[in-house]
N, C-alpha and C. Protein backbone atom coordinates (compact mmCIF):
# COMPACT_ATOMS: atom_id res chain seq x y z
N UNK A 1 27.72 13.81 -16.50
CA UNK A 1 27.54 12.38 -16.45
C UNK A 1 26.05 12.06 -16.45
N UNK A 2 25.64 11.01 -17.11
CA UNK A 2 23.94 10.93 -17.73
C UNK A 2 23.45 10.29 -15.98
N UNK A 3 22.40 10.37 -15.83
CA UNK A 3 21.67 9.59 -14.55
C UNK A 3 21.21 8.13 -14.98
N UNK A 4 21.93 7.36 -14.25
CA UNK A 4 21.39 5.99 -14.24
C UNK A 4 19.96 5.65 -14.21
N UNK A 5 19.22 5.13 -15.26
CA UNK A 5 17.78 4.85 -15.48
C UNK A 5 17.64 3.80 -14.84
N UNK A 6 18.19 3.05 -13.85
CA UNK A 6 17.73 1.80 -12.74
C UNK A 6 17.03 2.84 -11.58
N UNK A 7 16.12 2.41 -11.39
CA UNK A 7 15.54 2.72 -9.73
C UNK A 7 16.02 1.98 -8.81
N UNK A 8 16.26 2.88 -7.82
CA UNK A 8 16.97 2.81 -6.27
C UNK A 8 16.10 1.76 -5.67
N UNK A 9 16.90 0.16 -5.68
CA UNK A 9 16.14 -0.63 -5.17
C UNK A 9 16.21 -0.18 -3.32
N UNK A 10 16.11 0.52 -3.00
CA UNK A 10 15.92 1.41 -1.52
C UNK A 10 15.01 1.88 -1.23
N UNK A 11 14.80 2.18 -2.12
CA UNK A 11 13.22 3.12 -1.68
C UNK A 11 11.94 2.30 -2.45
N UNK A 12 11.02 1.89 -1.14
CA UNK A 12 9.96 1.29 -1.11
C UNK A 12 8.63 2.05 -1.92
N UNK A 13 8.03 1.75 -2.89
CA UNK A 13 6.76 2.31 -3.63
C UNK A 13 5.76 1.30 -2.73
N UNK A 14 4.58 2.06 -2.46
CA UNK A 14 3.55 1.99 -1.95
C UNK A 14 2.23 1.59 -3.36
N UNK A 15 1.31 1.05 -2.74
CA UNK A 15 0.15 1.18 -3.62
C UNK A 15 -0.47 2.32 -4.27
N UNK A 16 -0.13 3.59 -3.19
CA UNK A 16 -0.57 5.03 -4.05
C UNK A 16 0.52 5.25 -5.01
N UNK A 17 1.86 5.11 -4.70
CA UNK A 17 2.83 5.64 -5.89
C UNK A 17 2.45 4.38 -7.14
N UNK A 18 2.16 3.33 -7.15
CA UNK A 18 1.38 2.25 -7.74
C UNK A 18 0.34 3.16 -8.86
N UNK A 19 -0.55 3.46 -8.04
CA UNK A 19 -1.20 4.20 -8.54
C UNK A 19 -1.38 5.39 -9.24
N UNK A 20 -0.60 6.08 -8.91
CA UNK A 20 -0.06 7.55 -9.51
C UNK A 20 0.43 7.42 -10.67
N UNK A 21 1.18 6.07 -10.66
CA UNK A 21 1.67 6.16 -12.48
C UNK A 21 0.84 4.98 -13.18
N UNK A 22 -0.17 4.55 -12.84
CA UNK A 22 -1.15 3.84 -13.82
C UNK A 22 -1.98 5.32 -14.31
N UNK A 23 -2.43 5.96 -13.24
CA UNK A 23 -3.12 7.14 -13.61
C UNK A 23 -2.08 8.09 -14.91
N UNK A 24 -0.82 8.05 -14.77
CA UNK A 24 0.01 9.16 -15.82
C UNK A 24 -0.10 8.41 -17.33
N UNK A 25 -0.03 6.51 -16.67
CA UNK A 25 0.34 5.69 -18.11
C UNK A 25 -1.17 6.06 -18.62
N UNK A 26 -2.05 6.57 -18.02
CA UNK A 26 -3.14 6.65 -18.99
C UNK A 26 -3.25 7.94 -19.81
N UNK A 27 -2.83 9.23 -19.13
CA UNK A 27 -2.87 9.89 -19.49
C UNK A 27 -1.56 10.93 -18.87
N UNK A 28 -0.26 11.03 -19.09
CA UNK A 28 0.83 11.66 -18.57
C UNK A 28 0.59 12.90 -18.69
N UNK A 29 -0.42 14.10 -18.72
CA UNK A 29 -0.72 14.92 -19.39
C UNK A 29 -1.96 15.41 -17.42
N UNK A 30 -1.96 15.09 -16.83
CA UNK A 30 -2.98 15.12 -16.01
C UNK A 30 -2.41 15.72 -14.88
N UNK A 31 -3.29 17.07 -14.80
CA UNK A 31 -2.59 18.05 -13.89
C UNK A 31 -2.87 17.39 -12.23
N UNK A 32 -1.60 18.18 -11.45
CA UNK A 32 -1.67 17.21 -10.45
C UNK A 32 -2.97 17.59 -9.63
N UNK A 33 -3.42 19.02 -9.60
CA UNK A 33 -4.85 19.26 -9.35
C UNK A 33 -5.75 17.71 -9.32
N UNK A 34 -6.05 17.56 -10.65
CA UNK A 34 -7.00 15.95 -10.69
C UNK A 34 -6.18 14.76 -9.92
N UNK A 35 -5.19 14.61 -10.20
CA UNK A 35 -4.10 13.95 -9.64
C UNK A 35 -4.84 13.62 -7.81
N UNK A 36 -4.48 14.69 -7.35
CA UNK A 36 -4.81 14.63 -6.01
C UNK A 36 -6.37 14.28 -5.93
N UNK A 37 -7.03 15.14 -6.80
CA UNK A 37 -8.64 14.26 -6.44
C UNK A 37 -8.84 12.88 -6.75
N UNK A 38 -8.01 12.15 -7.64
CA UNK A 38 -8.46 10.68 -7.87
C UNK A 38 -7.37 9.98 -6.95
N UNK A 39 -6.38 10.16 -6.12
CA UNK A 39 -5.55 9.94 -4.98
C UNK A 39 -6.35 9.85 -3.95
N UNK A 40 -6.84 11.01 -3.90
CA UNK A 40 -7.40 11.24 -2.63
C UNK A 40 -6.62 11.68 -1.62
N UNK A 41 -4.87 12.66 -2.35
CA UNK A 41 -4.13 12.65 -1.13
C UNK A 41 -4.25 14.64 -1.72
N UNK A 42 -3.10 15.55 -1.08
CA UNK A 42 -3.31 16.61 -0.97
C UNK A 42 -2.25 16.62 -2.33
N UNK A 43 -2.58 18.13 -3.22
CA UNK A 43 -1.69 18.40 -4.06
C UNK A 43 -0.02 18.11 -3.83
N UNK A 44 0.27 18.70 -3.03
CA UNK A 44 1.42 19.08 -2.47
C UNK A 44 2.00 17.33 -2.26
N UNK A 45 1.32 16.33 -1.37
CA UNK A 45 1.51 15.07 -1.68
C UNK A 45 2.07 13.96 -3.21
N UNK A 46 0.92 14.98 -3.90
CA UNK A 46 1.15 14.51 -5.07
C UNK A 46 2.62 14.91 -5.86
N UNK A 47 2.84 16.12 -5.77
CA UNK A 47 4.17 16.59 -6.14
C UNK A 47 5.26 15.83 -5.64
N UNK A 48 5.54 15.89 -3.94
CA UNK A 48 6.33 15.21 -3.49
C UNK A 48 6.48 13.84 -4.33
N UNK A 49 5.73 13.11 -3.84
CA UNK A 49 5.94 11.66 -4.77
C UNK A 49 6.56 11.63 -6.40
N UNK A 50 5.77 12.85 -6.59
CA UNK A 50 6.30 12.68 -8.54
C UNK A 50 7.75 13.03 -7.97
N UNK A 51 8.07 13.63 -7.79
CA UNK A 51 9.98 14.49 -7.48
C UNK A 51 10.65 13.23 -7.18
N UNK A 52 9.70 12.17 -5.96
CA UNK A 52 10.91 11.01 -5.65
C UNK A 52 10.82 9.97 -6.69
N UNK A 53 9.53 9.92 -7.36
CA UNK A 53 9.62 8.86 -8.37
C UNK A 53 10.89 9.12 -9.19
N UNK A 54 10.67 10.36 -9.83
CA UNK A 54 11.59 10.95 -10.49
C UNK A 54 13.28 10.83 -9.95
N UNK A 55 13.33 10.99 -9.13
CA UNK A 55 14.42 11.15 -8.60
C UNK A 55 15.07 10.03 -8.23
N UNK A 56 14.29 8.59 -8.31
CA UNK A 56 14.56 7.40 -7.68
C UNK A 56 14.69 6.79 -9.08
N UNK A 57 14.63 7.19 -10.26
CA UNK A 57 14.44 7.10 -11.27
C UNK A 57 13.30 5.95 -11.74
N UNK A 58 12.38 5.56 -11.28
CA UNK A 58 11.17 4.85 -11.04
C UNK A 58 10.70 5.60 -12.63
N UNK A 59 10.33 6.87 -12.50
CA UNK A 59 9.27 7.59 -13.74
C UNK A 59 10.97 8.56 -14.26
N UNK A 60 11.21 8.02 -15.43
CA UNK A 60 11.80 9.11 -16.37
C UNK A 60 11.42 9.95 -16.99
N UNK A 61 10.10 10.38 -16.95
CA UNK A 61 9.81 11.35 -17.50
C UNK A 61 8.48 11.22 -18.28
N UNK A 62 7.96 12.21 -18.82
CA UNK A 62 6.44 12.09 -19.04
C UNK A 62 6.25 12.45 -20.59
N UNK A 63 5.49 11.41 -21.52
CA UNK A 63 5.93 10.89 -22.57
C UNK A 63 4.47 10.83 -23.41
N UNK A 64 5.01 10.70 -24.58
CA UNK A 64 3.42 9.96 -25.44
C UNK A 64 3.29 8.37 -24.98
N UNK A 65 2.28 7.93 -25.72
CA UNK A 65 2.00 6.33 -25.82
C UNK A 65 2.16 6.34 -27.35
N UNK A 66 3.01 4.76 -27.20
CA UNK A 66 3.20 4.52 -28.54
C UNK A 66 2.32 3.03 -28.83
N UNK A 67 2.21 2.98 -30.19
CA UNK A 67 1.91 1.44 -30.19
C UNK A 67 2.59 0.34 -29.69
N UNK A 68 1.90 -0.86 -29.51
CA UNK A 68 2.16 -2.05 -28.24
C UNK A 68 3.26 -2.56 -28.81
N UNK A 69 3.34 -2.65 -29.89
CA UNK A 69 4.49 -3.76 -30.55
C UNK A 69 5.84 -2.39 -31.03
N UNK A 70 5.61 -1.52 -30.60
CA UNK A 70 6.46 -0.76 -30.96
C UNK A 70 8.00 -0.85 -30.49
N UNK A 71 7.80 -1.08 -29.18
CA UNK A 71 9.24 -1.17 -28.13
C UNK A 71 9.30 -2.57 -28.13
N UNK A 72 10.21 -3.47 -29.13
CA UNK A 72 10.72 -4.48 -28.82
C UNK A 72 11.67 -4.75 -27.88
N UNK A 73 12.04 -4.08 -26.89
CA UNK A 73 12.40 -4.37 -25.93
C UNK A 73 11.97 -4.91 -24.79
N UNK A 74 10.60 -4.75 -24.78
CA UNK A 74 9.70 -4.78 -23.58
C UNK A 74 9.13 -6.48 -22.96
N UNK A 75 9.03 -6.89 -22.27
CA UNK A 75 8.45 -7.73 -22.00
C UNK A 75 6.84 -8.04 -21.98
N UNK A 76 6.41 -8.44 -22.83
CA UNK A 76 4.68 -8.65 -22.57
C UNK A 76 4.05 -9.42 -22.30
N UNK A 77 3.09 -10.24 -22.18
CA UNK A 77 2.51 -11.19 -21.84
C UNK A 77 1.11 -11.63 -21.23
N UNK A 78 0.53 -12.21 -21.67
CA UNK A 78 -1.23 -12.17 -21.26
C UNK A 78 -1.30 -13.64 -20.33
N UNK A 79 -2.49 -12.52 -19.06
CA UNK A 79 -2.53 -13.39 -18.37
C UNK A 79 -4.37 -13.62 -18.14
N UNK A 80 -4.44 -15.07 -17.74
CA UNK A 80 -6.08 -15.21 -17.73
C UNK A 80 -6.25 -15.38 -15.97
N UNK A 81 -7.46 -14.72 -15.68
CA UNK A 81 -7.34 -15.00 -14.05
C UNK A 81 -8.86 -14.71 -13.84
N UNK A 82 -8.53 -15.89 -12.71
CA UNK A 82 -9.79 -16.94 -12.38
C UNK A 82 -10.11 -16.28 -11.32
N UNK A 83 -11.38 -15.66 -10.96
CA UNK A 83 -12.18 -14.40 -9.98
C UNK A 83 -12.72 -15.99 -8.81
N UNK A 84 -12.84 -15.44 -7.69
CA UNK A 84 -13.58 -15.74 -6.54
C UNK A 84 -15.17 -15.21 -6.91
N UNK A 85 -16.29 -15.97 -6.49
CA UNK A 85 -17.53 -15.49 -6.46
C UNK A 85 -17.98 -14.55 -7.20
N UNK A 86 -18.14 -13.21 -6.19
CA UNK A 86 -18.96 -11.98 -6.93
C UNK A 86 -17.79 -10.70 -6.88
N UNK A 87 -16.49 -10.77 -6.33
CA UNK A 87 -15.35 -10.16 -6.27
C UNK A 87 -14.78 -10.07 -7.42
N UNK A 88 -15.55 -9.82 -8.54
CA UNK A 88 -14.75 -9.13 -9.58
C UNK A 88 -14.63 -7.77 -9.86
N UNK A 89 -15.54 -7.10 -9.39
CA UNK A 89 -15.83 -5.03 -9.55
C UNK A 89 -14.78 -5.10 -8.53
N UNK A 90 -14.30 -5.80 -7.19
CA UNK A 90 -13.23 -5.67 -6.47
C UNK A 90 -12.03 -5.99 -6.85
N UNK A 91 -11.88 -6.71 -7.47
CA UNK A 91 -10.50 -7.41 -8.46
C UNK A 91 -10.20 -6.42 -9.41
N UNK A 92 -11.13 -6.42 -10.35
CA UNK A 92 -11.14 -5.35 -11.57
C UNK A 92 -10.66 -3.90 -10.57
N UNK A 93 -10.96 -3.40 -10.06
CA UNK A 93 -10.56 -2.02 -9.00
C UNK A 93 -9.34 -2.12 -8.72
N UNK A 94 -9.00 -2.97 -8.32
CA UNK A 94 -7.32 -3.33 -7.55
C UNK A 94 -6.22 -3.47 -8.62
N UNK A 95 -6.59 -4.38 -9.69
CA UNK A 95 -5.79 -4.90 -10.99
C UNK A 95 -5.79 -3.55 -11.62
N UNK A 96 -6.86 -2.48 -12.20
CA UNK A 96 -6.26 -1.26 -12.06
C UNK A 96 -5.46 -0.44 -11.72
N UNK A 97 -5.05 -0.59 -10.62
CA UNK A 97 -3.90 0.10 -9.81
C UNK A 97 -3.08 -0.61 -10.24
N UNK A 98 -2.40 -1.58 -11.00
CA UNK A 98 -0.87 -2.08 -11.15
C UNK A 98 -0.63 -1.53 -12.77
N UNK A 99 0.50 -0.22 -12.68
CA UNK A 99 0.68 0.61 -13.83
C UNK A 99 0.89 -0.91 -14.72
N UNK A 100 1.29 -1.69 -14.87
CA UNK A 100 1.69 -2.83 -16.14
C UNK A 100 0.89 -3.38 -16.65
N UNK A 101 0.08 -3.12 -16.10
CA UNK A 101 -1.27 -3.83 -16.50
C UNK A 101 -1.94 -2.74 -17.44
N UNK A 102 -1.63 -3.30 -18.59
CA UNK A 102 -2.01 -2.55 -19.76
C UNK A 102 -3.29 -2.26 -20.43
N UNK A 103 -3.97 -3.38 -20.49
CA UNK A 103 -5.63 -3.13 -20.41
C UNK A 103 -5.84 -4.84 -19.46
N UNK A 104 -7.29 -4.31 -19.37
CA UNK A 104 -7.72 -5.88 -18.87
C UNK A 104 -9.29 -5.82 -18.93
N UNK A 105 -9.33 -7.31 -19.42
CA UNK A 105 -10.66 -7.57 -20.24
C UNK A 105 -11.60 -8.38 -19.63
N UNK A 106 -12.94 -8.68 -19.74
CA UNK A 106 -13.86 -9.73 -18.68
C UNK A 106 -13.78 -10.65 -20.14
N UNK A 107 -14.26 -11.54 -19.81
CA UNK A 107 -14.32 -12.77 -20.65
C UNK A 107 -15.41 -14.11 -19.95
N UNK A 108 -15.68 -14.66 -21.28
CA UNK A 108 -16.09 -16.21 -20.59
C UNK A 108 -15.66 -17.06 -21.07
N UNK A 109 -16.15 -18.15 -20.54
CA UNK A 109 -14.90 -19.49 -20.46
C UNK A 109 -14.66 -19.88 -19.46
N UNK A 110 -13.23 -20.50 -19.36
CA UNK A 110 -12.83 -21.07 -18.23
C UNK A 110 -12.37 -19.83 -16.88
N UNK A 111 -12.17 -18.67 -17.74
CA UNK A 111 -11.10 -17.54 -16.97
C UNK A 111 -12.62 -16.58 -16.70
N UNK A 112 -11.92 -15.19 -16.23
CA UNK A 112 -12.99 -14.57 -15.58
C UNK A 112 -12.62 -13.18 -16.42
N UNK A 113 -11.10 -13.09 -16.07
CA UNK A 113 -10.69 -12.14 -17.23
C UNK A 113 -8.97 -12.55 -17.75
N UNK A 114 -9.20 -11.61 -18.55
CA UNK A 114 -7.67 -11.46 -19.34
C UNK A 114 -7.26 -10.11 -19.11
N UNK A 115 -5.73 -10.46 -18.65
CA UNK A 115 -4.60 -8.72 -18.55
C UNK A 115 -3.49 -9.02 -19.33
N UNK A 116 -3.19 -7.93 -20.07
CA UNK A 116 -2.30 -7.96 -21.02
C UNK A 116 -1.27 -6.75 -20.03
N UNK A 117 0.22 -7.82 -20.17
CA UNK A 117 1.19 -6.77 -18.91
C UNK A 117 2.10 -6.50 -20.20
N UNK A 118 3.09 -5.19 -19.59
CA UNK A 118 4.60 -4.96 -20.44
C UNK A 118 5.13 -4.81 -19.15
N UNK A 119 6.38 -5.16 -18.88
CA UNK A 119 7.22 -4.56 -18.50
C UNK A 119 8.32 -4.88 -18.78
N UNK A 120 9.13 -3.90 -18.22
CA UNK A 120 10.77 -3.83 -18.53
C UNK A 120 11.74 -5.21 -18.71
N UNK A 121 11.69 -6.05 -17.25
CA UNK A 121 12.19 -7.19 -17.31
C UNK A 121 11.91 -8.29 -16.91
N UNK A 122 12.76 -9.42 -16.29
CA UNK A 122 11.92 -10.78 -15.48
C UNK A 122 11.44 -10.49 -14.11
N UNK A 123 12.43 -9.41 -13.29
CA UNK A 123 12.31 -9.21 -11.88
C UNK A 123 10.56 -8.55 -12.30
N UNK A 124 10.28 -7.57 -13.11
CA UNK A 124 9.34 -6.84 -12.73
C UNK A 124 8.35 -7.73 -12.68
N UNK A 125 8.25 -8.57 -13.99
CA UNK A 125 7.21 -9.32 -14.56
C UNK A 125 6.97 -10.56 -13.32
N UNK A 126 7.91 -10.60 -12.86
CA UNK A 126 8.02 -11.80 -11.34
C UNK A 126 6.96 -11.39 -10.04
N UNK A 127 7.56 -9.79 -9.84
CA UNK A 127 6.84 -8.81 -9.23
C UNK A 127 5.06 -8.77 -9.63
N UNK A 128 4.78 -8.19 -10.66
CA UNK A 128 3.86 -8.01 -11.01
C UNK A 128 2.93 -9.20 -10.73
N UNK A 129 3.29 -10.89 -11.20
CA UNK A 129 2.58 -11.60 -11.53
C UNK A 129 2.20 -12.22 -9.94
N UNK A 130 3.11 -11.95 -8.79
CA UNK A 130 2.39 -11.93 -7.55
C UNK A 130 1.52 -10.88 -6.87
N UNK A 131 1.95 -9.70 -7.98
CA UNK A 131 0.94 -8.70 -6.98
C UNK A 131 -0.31 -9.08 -7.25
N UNK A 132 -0.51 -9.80 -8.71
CA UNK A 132 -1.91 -10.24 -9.26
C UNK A 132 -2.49 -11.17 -8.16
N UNK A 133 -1.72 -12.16 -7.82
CA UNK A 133 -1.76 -13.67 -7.18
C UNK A 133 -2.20 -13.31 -6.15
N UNK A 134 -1.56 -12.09 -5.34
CA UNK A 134 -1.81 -12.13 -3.89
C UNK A 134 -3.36 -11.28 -3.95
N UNK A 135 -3.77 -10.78 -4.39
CA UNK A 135 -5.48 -9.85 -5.00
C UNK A 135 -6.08 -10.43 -4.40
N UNK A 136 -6.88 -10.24 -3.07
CA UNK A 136 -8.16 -10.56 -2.74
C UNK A 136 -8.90 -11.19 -3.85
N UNK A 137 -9.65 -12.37 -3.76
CA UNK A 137 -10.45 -12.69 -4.79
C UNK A 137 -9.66 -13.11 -6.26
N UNK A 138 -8.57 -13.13 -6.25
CA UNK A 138 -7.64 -13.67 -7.48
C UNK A 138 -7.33 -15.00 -6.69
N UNK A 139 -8.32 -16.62 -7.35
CA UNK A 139 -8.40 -17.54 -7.05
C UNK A 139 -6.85 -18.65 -7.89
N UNK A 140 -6.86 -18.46 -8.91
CA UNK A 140 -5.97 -18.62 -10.41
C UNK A 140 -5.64 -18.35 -11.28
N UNK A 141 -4.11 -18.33 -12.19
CA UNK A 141 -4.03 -17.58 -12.85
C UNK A 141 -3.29 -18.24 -13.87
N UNK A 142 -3.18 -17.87 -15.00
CA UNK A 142 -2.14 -18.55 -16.11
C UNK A 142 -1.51 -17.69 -16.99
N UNK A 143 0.11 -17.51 -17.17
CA UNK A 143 -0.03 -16.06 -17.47
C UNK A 143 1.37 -16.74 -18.65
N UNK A 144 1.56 -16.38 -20.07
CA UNK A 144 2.05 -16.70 -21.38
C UNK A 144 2.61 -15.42 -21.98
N UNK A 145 3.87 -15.40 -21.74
CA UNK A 145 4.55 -14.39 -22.33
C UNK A 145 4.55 -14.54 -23.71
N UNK A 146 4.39 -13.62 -24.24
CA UNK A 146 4.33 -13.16 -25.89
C UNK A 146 5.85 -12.84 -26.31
N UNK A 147 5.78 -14.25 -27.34
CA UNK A 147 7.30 -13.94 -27.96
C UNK A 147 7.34 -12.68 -29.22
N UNK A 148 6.69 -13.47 -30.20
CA UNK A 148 6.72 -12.25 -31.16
C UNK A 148 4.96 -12.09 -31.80
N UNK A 149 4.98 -11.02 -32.77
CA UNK A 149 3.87 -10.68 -33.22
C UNK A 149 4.05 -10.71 -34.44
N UNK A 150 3.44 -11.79 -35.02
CA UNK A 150 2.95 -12.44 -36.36
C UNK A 150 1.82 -11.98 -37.38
């Protein structure tokens, strides 16, 4: 019988497991050796977590990158967000850590920067667009899901 690809809404992800798979979406290929040095937690830490991601079905498995418009399934959408003061190298640091956050850009204008998200569905994209909101130093935000690509 195949394993259900929903993750166990039970088990709580942390900002490091957050982190662990922005670090894979960049490069899934990254031994957990480095793993643990850009964590900052112990190898053995690092394993554990991959096994429950895995196992919670959170990470299915470790993959190429394909082009953006490739998976029409996906949800995408660009968002512009309006920095506090001089808290952007702190914003920019943090907005890093959210694997959906696909690239993200400085800009001028009215915004401070632009993040271009994918994810799976509405819950995530719901998720995501408060983890942005709640960011130290994330003052405003305006965020336009991408229907199609023209």
């Amino acid at each position: 019988m195949p394993k259900d690809p929903t993750p166990n809404p039970l088990i709580a992800f942390d900002s490091t497991d957050r982190e662990l798979i922005a670090v894979l979406k960049r490069d899934a290929r990254t031994p957990i050796s480095v793993l643990a040095e850009i964590l900052n937690i112990s190898r053995g830490t690092v394993q554990n977590r991959l096994e429950r991601l895995l196992k919670s079905g959170a990470l299915l498995g470790f993959t190429i990158r394909v082009r953006e418009d490739f998976d029409p399934n996906s949800l995408r959408a660009i968002m512009m967000i309006e920095v506090a003061g001089k808290s952007t190298s702190q914003v920019i640091q943090r907005l890093r850590r959210i694997p959906e956050i696909e690239k993200l850009h400085t800009t001028n204008g009215g915004w401070d920067l632009i993040a271009e998200l994918s994810v799976c569905d509405l819950r995530e994209f719901d998720r995501v667009l408060r983890d942005v909101r709640e960011t130290n130093g994330v003052l405003n935000s305006e965020t336009s899901i991408l229907l199609s690509t023209v």
